[in-house]
C-alpha atoms as a PDB file:
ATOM      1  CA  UNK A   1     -40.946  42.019 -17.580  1.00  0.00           C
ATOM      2  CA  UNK A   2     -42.387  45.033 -15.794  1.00  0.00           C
ATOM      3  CA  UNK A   3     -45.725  45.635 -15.262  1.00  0.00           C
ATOM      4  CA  UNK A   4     -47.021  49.622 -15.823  1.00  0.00           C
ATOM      5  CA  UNK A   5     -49.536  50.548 -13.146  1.00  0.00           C
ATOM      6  CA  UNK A   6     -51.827  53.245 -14.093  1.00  0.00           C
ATOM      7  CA  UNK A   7     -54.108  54.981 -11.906  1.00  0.00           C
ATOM      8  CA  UNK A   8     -56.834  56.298 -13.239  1.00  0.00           C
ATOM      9  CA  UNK A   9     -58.454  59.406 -11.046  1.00  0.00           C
ATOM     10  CA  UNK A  10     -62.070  59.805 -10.733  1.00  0.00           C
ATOM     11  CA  UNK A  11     -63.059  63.846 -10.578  1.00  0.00           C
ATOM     12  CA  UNK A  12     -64.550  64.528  -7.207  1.00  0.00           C
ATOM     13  CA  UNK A  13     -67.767  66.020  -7.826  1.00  0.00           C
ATOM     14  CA  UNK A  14     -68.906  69.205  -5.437  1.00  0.00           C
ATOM     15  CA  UNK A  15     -72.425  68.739  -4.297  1.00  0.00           C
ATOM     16  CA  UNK A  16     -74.428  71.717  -5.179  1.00  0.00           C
ATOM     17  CA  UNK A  17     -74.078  73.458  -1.697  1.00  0.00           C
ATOM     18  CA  UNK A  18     -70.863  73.231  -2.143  1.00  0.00           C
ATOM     19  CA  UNK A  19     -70.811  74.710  -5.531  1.00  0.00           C
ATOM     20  CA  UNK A  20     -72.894  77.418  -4.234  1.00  0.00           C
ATOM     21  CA  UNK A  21     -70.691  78.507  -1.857  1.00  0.00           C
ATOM     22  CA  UNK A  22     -67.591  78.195  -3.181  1.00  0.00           C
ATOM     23  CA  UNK A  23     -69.636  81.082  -5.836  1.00  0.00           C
ATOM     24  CA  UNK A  24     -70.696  82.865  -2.768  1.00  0.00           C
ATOM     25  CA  UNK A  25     -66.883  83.469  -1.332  1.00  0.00           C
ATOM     26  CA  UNK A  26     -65.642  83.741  -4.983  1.00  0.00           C
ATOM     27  CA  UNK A  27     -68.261  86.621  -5.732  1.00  0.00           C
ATOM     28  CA  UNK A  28     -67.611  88.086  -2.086  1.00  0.00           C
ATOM     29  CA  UNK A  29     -64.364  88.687  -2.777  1.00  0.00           C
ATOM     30  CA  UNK A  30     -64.498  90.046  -6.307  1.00  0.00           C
ATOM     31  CA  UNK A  31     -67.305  92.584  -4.517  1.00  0.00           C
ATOM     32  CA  UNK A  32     -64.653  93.450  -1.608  1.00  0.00           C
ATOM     33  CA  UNK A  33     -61.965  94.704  -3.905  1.00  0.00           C
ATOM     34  CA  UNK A  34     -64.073  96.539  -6.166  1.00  0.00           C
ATOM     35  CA  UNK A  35     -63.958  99.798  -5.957  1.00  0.00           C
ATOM     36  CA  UNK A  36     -67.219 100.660  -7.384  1.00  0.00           C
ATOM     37  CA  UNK A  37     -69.168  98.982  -4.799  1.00  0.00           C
ATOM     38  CA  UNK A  38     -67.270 101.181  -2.375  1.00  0.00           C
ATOM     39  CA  UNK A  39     -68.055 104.042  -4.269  1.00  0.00           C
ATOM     40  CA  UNK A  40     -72.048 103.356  -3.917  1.00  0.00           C
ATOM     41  CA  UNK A  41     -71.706 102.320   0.005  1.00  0.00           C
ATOM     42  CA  UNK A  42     -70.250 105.988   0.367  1.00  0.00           C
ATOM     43  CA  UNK A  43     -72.641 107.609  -1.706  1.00  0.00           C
ATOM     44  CA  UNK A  44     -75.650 106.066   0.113  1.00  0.00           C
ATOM     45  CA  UNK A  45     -73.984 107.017   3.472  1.00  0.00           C
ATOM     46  CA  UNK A  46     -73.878 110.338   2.000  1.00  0.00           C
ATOM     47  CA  UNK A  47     -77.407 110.618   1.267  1.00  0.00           C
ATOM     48  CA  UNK A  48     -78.182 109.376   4.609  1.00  0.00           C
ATOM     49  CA  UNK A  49     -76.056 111.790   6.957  1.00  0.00           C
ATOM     50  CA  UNK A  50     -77.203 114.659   4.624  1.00  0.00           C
ATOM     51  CA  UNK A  51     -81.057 114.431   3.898  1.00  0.00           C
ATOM     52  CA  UNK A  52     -81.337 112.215   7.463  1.00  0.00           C
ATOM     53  CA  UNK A  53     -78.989 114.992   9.961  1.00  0.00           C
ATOM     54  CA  UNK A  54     -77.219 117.426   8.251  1.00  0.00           C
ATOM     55  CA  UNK A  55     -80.285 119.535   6.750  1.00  0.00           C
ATOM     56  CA  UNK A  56     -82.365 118.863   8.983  1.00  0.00           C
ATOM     57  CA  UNK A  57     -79.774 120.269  11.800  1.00  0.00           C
ATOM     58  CA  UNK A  58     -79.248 123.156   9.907  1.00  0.00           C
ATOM     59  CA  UNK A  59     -82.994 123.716   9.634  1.00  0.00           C
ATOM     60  CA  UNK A  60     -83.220 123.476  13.202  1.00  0.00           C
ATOM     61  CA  UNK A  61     -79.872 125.904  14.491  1.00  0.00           C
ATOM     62  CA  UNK A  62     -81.508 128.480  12.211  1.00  0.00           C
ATOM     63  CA  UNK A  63     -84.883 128.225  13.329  1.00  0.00           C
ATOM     64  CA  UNK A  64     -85.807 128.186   8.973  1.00  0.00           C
ATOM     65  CA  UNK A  65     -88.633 126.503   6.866  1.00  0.00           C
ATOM     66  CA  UNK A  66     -87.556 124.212   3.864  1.00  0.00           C
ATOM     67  CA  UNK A  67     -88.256 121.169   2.177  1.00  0.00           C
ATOM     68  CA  UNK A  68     -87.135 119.103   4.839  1.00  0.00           C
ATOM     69  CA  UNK A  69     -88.981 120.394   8.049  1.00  0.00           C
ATOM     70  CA  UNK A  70     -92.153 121.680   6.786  1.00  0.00           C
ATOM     71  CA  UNK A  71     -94.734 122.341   9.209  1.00  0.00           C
ATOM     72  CA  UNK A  72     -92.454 120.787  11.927  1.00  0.00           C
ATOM     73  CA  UNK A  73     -92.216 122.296  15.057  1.00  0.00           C
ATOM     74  CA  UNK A  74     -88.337 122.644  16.463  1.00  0.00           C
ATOM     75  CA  UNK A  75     -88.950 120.361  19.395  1.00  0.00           C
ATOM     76  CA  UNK A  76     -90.452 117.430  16.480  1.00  0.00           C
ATOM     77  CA  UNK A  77     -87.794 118.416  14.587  1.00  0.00           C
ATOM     78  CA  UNK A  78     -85.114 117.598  16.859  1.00  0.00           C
ATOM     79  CA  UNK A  79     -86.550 114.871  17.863  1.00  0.00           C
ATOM     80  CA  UNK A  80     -86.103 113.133  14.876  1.00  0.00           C
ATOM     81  CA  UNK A  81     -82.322 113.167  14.739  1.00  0.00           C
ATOM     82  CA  UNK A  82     -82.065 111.832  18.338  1.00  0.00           C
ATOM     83  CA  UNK A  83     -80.620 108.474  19.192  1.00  0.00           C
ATOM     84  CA  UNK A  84     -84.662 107.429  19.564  1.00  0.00           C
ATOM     85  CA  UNK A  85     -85.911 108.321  15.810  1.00  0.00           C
ATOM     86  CA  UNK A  86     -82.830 106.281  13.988  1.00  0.00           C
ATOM     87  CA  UNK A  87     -85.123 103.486  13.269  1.00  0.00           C
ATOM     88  CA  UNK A  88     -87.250 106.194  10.629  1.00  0.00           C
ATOM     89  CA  UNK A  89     -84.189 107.852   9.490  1.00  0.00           C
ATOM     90  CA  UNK A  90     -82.462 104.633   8.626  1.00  0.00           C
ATOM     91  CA  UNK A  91     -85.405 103.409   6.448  1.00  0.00           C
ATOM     92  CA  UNK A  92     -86.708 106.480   5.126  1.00  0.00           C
ATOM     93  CA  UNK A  93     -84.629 107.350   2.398  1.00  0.00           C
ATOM     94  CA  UNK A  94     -84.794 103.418   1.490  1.00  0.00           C
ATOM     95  CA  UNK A  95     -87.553 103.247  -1.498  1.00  0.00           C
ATOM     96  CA  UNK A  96     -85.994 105.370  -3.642  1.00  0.00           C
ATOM     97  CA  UNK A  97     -82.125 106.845  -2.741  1.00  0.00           C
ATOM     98  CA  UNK A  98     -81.096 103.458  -1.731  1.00  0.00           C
ATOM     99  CA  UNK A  99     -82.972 101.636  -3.745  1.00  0.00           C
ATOM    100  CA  UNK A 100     -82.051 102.756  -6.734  1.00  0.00           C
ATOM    101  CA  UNK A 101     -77.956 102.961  -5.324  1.00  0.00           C
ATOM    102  CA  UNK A 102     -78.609  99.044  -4.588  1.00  0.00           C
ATOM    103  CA  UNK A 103     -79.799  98.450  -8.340  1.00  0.00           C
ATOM    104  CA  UNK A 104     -77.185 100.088  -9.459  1.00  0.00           C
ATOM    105  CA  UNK A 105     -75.111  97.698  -7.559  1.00  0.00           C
ATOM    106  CA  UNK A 106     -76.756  94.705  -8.668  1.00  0.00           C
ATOM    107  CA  UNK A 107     -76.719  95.507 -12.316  1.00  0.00           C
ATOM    108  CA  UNK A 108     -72.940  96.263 -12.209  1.00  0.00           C
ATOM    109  CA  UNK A 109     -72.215  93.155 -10.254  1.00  0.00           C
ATOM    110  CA  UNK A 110     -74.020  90.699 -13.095  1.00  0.00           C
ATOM    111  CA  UNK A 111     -73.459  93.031 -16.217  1.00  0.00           C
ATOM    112  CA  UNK A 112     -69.357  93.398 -15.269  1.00  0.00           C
ATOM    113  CA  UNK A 113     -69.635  89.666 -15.261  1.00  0.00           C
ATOM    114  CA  UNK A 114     -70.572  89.783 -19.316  1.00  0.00           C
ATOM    115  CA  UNK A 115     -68.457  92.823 -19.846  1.00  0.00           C
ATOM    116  CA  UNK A 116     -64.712  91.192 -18.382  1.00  0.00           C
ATOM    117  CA  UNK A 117     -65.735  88.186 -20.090  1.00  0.00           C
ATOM    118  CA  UNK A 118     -65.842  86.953 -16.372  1.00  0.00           C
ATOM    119  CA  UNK A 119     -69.189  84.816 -17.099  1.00  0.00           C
ATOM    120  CA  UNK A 120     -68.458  83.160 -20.034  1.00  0.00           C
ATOM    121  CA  UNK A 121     -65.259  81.404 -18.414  1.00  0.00           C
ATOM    122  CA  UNK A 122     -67.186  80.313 -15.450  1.00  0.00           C
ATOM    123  CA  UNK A 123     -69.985  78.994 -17.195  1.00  0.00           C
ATOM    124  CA  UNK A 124     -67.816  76.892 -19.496  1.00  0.00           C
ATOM    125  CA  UNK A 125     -65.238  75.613 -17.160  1.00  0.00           C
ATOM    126  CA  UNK A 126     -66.573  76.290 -13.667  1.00  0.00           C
ATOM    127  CA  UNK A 127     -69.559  75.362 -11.996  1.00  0.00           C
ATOM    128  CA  UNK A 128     -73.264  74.892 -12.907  1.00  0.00           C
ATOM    129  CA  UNK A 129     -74.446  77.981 -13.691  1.00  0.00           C
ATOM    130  CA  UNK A 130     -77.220  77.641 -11.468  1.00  0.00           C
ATOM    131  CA  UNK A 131     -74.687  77.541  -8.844  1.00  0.00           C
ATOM    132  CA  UNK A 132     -73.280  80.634  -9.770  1.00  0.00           C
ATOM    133  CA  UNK A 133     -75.715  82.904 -10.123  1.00  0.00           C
ATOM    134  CA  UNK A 134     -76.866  81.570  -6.722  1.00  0.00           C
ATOM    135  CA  UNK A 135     -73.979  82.076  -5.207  1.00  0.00           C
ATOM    136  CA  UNK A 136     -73.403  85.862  -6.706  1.00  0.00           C
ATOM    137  CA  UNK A 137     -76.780  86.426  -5.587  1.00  0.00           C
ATOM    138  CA  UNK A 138     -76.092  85.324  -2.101  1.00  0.00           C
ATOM    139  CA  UNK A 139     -72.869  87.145  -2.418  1.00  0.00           C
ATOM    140  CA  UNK A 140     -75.109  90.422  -3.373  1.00  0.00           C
ATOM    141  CA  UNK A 141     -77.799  89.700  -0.007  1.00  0.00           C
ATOM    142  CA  UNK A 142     -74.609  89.534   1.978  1.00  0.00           C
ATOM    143  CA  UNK A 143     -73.218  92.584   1.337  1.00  0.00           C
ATOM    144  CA  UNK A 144     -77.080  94.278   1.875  1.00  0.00           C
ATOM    145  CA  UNK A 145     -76.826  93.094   5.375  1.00  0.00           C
ATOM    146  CA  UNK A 146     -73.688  94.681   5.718  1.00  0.00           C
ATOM    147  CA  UNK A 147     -74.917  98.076   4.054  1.00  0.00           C
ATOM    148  CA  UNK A 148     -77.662  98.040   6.600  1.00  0.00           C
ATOM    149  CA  UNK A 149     -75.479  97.340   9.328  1.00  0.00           C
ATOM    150  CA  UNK A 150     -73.089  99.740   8.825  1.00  0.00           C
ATOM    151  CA  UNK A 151     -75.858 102.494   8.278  1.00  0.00           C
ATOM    152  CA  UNK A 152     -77.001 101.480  11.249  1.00  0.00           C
ATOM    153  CA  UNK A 153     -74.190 102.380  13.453  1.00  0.00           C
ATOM    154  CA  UNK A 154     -73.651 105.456  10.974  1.00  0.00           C
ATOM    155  CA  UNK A 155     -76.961 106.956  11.987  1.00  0.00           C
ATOM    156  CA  UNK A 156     -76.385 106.311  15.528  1.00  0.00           C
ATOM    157  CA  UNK A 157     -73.234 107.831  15.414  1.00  0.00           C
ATOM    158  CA  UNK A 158     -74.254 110.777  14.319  1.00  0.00           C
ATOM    159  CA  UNK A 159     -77.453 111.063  16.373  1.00  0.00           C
ATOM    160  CA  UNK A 160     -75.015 111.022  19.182  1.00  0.00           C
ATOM    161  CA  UNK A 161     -72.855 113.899  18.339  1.00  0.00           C
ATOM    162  CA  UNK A 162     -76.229 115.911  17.776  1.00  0.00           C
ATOM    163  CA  UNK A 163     -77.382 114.731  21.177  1.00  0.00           C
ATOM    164  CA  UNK A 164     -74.276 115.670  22.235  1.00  0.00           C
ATOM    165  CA  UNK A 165     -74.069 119.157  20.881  1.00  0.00           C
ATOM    166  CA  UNK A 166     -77.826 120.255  21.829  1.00  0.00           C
ATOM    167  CA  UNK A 167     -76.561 118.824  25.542  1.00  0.00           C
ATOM    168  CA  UNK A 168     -79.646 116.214  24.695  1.00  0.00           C
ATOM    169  CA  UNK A 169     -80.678 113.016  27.366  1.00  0.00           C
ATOM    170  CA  UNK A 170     -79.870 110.304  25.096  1.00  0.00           C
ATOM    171  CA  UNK A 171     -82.893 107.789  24.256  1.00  0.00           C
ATOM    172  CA  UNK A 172     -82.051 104.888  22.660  1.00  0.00           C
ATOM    173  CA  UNK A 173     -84.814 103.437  19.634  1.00  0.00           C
ATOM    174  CA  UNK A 174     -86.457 100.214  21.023  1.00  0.00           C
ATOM    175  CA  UNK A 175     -84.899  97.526  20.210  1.00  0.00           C
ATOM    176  CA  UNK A 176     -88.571  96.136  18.682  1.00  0.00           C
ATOM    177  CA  UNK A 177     -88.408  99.343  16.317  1.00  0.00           C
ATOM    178  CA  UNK A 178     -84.981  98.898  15.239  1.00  0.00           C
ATOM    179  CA  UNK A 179     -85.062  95.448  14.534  1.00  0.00           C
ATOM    180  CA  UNK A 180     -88.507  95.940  12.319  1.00  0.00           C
ATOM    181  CA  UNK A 181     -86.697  98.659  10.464  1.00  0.00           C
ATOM    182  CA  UNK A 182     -83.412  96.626  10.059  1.00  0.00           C
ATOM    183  CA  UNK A 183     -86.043  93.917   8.693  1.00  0.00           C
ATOM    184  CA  UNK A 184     -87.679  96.248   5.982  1.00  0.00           C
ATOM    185  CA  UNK A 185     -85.057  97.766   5.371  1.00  0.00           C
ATOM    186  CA  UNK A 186     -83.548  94.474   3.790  1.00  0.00           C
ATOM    187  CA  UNK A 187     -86.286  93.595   2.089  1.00  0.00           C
ATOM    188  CA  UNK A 188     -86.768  96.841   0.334  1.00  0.00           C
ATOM    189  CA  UNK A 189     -82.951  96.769  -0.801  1.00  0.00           C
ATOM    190  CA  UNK A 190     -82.527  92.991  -1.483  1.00  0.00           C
ATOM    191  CA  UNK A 191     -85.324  93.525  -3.697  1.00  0.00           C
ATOM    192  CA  UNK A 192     -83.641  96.779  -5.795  1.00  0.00           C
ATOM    193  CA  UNK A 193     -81.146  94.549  -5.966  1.00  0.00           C
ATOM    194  CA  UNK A 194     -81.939  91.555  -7.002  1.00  0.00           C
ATOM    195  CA  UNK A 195     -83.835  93.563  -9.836  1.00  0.00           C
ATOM    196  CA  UNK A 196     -80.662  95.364 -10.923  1.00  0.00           C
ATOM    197  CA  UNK A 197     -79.025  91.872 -11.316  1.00  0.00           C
ATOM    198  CA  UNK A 198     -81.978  90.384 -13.197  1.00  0.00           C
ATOM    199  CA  UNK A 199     -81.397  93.811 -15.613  1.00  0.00           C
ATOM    200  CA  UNK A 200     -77.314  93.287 -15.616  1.00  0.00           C
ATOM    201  CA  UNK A 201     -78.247  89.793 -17.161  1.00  0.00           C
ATOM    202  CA  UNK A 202     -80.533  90.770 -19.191  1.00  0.00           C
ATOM    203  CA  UNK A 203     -78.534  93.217 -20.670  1.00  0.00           C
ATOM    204  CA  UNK A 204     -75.364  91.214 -20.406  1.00  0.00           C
ATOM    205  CA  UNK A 205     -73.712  94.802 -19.423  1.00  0.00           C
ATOM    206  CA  UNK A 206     -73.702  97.526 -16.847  1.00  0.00           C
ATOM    207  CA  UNK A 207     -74.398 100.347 -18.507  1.00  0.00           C
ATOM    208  CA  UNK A 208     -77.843  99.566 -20.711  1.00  0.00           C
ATOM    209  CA  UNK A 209     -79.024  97.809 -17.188  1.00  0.00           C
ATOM    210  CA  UNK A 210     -78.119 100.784 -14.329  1.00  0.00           C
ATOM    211  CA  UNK A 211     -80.071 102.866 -17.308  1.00  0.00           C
ATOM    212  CA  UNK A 212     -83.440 101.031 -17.556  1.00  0.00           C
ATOM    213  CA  UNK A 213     -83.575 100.604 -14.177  1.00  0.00           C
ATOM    214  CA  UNK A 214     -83.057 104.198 -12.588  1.00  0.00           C
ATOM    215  CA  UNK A 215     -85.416 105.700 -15.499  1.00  0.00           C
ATOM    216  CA  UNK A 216     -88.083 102.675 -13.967  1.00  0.00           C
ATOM    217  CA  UNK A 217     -87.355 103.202 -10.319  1.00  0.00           C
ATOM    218  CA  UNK A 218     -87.322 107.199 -10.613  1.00  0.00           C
ATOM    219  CA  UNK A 219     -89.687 107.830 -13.317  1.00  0.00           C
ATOM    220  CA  UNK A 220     -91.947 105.681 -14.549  1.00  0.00           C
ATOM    221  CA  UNK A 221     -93.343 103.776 -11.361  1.00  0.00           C
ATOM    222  CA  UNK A 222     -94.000 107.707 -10.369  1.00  0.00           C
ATOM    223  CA  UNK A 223     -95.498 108.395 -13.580  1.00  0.00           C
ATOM    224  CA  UNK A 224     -97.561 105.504 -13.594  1.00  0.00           C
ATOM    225  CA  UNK A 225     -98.718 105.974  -9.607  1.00  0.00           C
ATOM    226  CA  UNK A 226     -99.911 109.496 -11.002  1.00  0.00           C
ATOM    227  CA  UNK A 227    -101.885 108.531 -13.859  1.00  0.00           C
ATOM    228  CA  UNK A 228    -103.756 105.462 -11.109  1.00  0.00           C
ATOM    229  CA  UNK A 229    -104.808 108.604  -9.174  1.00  0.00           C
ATOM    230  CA  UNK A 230    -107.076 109.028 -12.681  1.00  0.00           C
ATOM    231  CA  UNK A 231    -107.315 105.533 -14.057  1.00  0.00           C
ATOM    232  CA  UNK A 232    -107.956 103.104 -11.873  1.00  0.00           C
ATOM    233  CA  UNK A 233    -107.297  99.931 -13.698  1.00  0.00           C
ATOM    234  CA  UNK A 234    -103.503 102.174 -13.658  1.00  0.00           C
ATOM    235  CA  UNK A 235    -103.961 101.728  -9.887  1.00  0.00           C
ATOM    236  CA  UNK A 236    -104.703  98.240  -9.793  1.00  0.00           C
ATOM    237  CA  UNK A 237    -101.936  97.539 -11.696  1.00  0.00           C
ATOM    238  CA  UNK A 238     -99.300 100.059  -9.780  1.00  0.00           C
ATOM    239  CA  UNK A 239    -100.251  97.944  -6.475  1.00  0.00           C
ATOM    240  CA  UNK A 240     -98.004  95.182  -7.449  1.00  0.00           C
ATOM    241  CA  UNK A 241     -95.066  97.066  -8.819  1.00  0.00           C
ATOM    242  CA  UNK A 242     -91.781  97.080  -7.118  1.00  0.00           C
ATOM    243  CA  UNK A 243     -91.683 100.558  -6.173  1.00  0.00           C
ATOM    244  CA  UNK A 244     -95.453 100.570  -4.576  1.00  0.00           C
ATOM    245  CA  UNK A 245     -94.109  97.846  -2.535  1.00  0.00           C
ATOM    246  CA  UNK A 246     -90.927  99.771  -1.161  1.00  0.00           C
ATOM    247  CA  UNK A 247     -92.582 102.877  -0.655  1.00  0.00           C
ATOM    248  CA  UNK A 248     -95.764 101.343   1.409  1.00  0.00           C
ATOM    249  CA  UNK A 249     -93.874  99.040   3.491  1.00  0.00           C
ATOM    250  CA  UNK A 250     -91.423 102.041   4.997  1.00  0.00           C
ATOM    251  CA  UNK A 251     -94.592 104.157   4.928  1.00  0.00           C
ATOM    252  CA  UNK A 252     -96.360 102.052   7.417  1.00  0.00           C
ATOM    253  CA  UNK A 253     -93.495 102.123   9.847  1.00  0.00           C
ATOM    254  CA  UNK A 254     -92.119 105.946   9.151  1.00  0.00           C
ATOM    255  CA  UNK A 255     -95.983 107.699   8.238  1.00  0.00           C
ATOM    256  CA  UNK A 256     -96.377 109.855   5.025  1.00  0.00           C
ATOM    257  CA  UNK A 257     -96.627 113.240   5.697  1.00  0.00           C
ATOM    258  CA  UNK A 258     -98.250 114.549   2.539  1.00  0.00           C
ATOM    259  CA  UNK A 259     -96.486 115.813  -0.294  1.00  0.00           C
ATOM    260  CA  UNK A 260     -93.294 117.028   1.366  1.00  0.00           C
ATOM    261  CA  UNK A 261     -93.071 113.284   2.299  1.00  0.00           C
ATOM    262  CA  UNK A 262     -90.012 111.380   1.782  1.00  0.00           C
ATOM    263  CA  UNK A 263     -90.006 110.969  -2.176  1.00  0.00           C
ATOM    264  CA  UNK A 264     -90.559 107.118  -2.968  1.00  0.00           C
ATOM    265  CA  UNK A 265     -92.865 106.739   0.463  1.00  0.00           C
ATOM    266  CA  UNK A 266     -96.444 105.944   0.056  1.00  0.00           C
ATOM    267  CA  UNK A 267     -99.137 104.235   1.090  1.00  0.00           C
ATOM    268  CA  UNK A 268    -100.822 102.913  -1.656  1.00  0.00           C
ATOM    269  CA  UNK A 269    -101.046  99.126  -0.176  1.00  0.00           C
ATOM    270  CA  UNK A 270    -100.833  98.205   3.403  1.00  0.00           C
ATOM    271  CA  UNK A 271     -97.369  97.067   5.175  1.00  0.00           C
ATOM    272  CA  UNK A 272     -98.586  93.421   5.585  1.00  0.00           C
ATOM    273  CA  UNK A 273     -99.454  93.289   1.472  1.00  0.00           C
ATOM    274  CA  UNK A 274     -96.073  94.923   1.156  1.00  0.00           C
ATOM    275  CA  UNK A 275     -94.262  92.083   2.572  1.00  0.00           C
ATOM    276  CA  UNK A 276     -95.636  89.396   0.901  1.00  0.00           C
ATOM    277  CA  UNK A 277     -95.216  91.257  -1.979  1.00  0.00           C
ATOM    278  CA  UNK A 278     -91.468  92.046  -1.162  1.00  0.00           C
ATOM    279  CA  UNK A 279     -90.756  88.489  -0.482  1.00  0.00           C
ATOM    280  CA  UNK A 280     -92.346  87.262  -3.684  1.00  0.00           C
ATOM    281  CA  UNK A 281     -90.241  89.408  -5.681  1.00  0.00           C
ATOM    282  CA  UNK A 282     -86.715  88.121  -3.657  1.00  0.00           C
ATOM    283  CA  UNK A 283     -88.053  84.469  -5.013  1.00  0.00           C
ATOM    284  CA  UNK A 284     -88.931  85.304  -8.520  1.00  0.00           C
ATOM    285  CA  UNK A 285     -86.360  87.800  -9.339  1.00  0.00           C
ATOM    286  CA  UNK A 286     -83.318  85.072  -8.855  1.00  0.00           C
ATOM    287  CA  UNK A 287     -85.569  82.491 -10.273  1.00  0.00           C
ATOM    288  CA  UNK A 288     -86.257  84.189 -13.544  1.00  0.00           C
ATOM    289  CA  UNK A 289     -81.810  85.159 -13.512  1.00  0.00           C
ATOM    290  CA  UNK A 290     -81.614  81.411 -13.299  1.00  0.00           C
ATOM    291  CA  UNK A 291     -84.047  80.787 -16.041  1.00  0.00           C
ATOM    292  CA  UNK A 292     -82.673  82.972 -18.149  1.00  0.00           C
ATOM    293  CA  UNK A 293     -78.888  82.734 -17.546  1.00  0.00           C
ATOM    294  CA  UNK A 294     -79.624  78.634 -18.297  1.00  0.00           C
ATOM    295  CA  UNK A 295     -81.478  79.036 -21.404  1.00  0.00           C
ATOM    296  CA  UNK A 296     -79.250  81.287 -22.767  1.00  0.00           C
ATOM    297  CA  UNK A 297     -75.754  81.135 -25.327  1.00  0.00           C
ATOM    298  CA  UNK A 298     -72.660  82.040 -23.236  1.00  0.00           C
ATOM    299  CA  UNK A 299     -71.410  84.484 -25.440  1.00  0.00           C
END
């Protein structure tokens, strides 16, 4: 007689940490091969060498007025593409330029997930859903770190060669300044992107959600801030937006000059209000993703 042994195997389940980061390397390396998120890393470093050096180089080697050195002497102006101004050049094209790149980023992260049909087979066969939206979302703050990083050294690099080519002492930033700017610098980012990815959910596509949120970041906070300089329940009410937040926080490290100020720069609230304000949006924004992305149908 022989006797049929069968072994019955239990499923191992992944604690949630675990879940979470196997998202986190999953979603990091989905962002690392994608070409569009390569695409807006270069076009931000774009932005940067040209409003940040380039112009403002030119403005100086020809001695000319524009939009970019108003009322600047050619000693201040110089000054600010040395080695020692990087911390205000890396942050002040932040609120609004980079911003609105890093929603971009975030809505085409979460809506591509809808659009490939990516989603749908991770949330049925894959792990919590909570889980993965944390772990995209992680996967997102990861690469904004990066971005910074790497702008960083950008900026520095090119401060050198202009040092270099004026026959300049070179001064390097303090490290106190450049670590506050790396600081705001992440929150003001994290927070465009964590926005974008609470649109790219919402929409449950890339294209609907990169709309909404550049006509909100570019227009209608702008809008809005202009009608609060007549309405002041409008003002109120502009003090807690996203965009008010940005803009004050790098305008209490980088100054606002007036109008030709850095569009997206203001100083409607002070820095500390800024922060906390910052930093409640970089809780709520994932929270309401996971709310919504649990309440919702896959399809």
């Amino acid at each position: 007689m022989t006797t049929v042994m069968t072994t019955v195997t239990t499923p191992v389940k992944t604690s949630t940490l675990g879940q979470v980061g196997a998202s986190t390397g999953a979603e990091l390396l989905r962002i690392r091969k994608w070409p569009a998120v390569w695409v807006t890393l270069g076009a931000w470093l774009t932005l940067s060498a040209l409003f940040g050096y380039v112009f403002n180089y030119v403005a100086y080697k020809s001695g000319s007025n524009s939009f970019s050195n108003e009322g600047e002497s050619a000693a201040s102006l110089l000054a600010t593409i040395m080695p020692v101004g990087v911390p205000n050049t890396l942050v002040d094209g932040m609120p609004m330029f980079g911003g609105a790149l890093m929603l971009v980023l975030g809505a085409i992260v979460a809506g591509s997930g809808y659009g490939w049909g990516s989603w749908k087979t991770v949330f049925t066969q894959g792990p919590s859903r909570t889980s993965t939206v944390l772990g995209s979302t992680t996967a997102l703050a990861v690469f904004v770190a990066g971005t910074i990083v790497v702008t960083l050294v950008f900026d520095l690099g090119l401060s050198l060669v202009v040092a270099a080519a004026e026959g300049q002492h070179v001064v390097w930033p303090g490290l106190g300044d450049t670590a506050q700017a790396v600081g705001a610098g992440f929150l003001v980012l994290e927070m465009w992107a964590f926005a974008g990815f609470l649109l790219g959910t919402l929409a449950r596509g890339p294209a609907l959600s990169v709309g909404l949120g550049l006509v909100w970041a570019l227009v209608i906070e702008n809008l809005l801030r202009g009608v609060g300089t007549l309405l002041a329940p409008v003002a109120t009410f502009t003090h807690v937006l996203p965009g008010t937040a940005a803009g004050s926080l790098i305008g209490s490290l980088v100054g606002v000059g007036g109008p030709d100020s850095t569009p997206g720069v203001v100083d409607a609230i002070s820095g500390d209000r800024a922060v906390w304000t910052l930093l409640a949006y970089l809780v709520l924004l994932p929270v309401a993703t996971v709310l919504l992305v649990r309440r919702r149908d896959v399809n």
